[in-house]
C-alpha atoms as a PDB file:
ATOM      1  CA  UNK A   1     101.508  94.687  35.235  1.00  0.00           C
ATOM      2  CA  UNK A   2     103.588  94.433  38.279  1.00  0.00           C
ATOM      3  CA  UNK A   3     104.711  97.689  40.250  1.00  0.00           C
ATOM      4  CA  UNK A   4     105.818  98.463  43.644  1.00  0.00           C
ATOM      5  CA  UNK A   5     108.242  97.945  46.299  1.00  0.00           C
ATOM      6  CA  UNK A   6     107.239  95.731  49.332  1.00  0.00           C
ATOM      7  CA  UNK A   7     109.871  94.712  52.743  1.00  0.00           C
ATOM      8  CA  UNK A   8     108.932  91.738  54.254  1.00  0.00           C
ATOM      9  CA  UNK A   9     110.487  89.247  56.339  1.00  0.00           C
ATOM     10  CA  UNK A  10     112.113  85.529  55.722  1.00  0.00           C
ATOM     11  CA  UNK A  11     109.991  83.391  58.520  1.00  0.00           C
ATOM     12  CA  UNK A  12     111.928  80.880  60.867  1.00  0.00           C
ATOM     13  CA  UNK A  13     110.907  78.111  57.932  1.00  0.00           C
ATOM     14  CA  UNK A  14     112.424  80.287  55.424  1.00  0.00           C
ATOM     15  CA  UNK A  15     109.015  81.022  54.158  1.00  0.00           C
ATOM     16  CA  UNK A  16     108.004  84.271  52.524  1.00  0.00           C
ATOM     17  CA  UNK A  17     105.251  86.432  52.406  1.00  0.00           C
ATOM     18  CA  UNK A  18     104.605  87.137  49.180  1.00  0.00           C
ATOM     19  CA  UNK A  19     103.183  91.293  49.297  1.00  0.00           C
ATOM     20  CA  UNK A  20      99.402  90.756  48.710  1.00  0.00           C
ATOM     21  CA  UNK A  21      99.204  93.194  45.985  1.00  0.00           C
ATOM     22  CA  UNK A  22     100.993  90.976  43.815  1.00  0.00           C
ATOM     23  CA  UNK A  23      99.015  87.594  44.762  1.00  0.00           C
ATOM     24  CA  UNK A  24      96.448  87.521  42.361  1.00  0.00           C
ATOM     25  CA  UNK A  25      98.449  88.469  39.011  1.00  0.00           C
ATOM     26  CA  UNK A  26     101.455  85.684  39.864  1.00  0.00           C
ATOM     27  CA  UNK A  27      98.418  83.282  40.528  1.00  0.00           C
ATOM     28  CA  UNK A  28      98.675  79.796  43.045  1.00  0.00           C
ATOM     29  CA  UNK A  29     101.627  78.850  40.963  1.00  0.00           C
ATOM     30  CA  UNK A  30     104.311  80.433  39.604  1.00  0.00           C
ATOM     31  CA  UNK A  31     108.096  80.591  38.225  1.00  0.00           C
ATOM     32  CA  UNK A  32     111.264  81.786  40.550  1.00  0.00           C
ATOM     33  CA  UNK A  33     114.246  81.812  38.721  1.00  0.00           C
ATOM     34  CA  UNK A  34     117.853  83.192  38.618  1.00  0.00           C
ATOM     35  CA  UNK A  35     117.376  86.977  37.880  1.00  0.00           C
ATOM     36  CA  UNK A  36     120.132  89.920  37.486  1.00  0.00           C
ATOM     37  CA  UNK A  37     121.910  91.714  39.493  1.00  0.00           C
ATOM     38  CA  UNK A  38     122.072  89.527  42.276  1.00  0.00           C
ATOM     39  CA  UNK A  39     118.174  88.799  42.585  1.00  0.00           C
ATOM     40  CA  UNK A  40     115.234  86.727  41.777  1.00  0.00           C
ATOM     41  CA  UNK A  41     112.826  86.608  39.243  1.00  0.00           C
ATOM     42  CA  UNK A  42     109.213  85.857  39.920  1.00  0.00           C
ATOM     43  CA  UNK A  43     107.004  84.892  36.925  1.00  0.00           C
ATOM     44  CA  UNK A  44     103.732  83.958  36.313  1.00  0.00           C
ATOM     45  CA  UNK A  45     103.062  81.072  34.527  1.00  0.00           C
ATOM     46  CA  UNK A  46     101.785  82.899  31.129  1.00  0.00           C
ATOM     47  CA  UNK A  47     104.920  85.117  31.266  1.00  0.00           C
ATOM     48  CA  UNK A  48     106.991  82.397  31.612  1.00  0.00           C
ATOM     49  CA  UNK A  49     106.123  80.622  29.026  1.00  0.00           C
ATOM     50  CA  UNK A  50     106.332  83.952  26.654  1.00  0.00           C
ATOM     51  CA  UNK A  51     109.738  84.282  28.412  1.00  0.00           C
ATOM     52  CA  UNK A  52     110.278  80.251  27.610  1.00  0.00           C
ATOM     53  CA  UNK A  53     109.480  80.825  24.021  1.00  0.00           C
ATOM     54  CA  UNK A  54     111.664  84.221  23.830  1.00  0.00           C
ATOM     55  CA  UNK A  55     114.480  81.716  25.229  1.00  0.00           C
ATOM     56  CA  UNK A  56     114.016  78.983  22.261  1.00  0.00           C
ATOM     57  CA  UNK A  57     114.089  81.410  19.247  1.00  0.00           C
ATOM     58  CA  UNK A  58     117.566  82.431  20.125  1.00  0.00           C
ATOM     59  CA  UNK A  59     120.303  81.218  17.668  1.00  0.00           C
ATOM     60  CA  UNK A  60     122.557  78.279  18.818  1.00  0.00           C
ATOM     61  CA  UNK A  61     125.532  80.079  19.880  1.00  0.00           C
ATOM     62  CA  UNK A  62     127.447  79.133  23.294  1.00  0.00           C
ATOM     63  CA  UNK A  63     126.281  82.483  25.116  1.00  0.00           C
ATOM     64  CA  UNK A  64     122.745  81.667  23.817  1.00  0.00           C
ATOM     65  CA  UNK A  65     123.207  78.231  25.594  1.00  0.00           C
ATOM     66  CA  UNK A  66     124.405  79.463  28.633  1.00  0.00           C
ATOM     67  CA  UNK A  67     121.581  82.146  28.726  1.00  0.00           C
ATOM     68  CA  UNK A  68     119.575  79.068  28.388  1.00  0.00           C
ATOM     69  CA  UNK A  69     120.868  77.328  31.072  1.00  0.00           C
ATOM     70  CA  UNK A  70     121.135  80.097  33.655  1.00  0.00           C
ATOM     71  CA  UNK A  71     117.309  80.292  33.538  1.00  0.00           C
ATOM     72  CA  UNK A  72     116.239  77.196  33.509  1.00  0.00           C
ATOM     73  CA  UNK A  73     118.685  75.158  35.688  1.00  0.00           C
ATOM     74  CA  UNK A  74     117.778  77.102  38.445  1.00  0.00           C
ATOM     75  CA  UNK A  75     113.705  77.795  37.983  1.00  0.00           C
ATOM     76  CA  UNK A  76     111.413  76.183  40.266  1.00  0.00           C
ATOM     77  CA  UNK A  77     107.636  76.007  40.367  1.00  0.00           C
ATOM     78  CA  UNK A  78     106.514  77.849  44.098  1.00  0.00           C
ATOM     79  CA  UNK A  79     103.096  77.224  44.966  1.00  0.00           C
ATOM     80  CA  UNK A  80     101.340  79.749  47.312  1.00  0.00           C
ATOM     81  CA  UNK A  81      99.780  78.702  51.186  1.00  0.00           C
ATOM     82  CA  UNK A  82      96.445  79.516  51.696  1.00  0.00           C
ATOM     83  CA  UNK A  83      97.833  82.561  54.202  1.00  0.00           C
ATOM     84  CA  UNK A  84      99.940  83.588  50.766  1.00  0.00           C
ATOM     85  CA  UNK A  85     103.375  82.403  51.827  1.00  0.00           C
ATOM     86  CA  UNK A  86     105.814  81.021  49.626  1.00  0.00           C
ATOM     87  CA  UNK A  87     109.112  78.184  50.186  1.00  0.00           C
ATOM     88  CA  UNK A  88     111.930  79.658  47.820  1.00  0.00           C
ATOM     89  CA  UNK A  89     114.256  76.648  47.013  1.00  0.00           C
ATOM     90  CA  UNK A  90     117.563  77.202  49.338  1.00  0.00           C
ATOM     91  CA  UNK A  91     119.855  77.554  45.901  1.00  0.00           C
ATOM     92  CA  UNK A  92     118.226  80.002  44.712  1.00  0.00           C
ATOM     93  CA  UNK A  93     117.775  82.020  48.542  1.00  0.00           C
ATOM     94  CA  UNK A  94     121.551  81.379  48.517  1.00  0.00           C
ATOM     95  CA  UNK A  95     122.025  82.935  44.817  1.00  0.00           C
ATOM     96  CA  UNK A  96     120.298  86.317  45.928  1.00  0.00           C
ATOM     97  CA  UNK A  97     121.623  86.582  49.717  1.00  0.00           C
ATOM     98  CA  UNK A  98     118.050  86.136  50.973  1.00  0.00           C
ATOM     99  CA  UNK A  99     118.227  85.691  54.196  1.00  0.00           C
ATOM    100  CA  UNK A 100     115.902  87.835  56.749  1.00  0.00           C
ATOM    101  CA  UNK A 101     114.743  90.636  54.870  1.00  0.00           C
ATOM    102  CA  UNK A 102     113.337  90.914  51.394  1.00  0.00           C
ATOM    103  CA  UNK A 103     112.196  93.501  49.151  1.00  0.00           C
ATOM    104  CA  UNK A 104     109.557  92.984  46.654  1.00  0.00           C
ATOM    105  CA  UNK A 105     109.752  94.777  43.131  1.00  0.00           C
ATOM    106  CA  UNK A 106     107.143  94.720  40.451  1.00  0.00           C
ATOM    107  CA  UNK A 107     108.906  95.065  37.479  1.00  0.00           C
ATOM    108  CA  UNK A 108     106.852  95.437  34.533  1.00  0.00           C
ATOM    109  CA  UNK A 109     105.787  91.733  33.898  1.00  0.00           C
ATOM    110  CA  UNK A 110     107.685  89.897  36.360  1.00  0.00           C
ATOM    111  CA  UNK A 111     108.458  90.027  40.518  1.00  0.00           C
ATOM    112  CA  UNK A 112     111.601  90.769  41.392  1.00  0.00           C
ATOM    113  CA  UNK A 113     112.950  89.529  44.802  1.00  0.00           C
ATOM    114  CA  UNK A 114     116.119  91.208  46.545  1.00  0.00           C
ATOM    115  CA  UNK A 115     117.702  90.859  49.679  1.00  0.00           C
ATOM    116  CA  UNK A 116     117.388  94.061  51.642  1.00  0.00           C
ATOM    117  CA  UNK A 117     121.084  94.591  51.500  1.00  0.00           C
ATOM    118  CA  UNK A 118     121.668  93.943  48.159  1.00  0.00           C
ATOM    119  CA  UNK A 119     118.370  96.198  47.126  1.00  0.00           C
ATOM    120  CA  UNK A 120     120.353  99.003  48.994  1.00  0.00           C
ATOM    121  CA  UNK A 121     123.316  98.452  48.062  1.00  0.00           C
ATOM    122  CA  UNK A 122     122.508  98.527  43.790  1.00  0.00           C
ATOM    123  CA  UNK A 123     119.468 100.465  43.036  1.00  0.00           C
ATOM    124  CA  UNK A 124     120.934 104.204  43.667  1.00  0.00           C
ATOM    125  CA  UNK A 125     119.220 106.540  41.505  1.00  0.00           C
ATOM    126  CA  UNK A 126     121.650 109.077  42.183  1.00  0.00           C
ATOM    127  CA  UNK A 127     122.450 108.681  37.931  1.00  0.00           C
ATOM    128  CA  UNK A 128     119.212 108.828  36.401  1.00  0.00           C
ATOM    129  CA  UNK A 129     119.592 112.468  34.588  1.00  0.00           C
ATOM    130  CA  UNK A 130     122.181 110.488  32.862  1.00  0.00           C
ATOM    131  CA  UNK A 131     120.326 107.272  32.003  1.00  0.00           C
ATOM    132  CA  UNK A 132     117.518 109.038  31.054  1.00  0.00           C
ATOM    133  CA  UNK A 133     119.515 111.009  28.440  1.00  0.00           C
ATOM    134  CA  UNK A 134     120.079 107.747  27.003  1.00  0.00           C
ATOM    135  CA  UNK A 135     117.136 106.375  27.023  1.00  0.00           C
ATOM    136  CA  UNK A 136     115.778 108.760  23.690  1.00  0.00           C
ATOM    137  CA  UNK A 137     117.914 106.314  21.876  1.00  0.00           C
ATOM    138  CA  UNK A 138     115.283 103.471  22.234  1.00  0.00           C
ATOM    139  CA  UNK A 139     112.234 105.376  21.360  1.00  0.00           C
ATOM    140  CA  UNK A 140     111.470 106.484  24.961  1.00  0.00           C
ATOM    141  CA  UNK A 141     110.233 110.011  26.203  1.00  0.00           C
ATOM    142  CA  UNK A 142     108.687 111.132  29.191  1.00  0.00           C
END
């Protein structure tokens, strides 16, 4: 399971560190995609491919399609150097502002990867009284 929230930097190469804590679960090789919100998604191959599969049972209608398509046209494969830096394709840097400063976030069973100034700028939890309230509707307490 991936938690956490790591800053790092965007090299001169556009190369990123990927946060060491989350090295060994994403493995050598893993899946960036187009996430939400304005960010990346960083899966590991086995999630993926439950993701993948979660993706082809959906019925044939045109916003399963383009929920389809906005995955996959965008994923790439990144593979890991040996001093744990990663080459994010420039379309997809482009898609989530990703620049010079990046914030890791382990989300549950997938990475996801924010520009600083985007991270800041959506994830207030100045409402969560009133999204916990709501949350009793899907079975979960705390």
């Amino acid at each position: 399971m991936f938690m956490g929230e790591y800053n790092h930097s965007v090299d001169s190469k556009g190369r990123i560190i990927v946060p060491s804590k989350f090295r060994d679960e994403l493995g050598q090789q893993f899946v960036v995609t187009l996430g939400l919100d304005g960010c990346l998604f960083m899966y590991p191959n086995d999630e993926w491919a439950e993701f993948i599969s979660q993706l082809k049972g959906l019925p044939g209608s045109r916003e399963a399609r383009q929920l389809q398509r906005y995955f996959l046209a965008g994923a790439a494969t990144c593979e890991m150097d040996k001093q744990g830096r990663i080459l994010i394709p420039s379309k997809l840097r482009e898609h989530a502002t990703v620049e010079k400063e990046v914030v890791f976030v382990g989300v549950l069973n997938k990475v996801e990867v924010w520009s600083k100034e985007r991270w800041e700028a959506n994830n207030s939890y100045e409402n969560m009284d009133d999204i916990a309230e709501h949350m009793a509707d899907f079975g979960l307490s705390f």
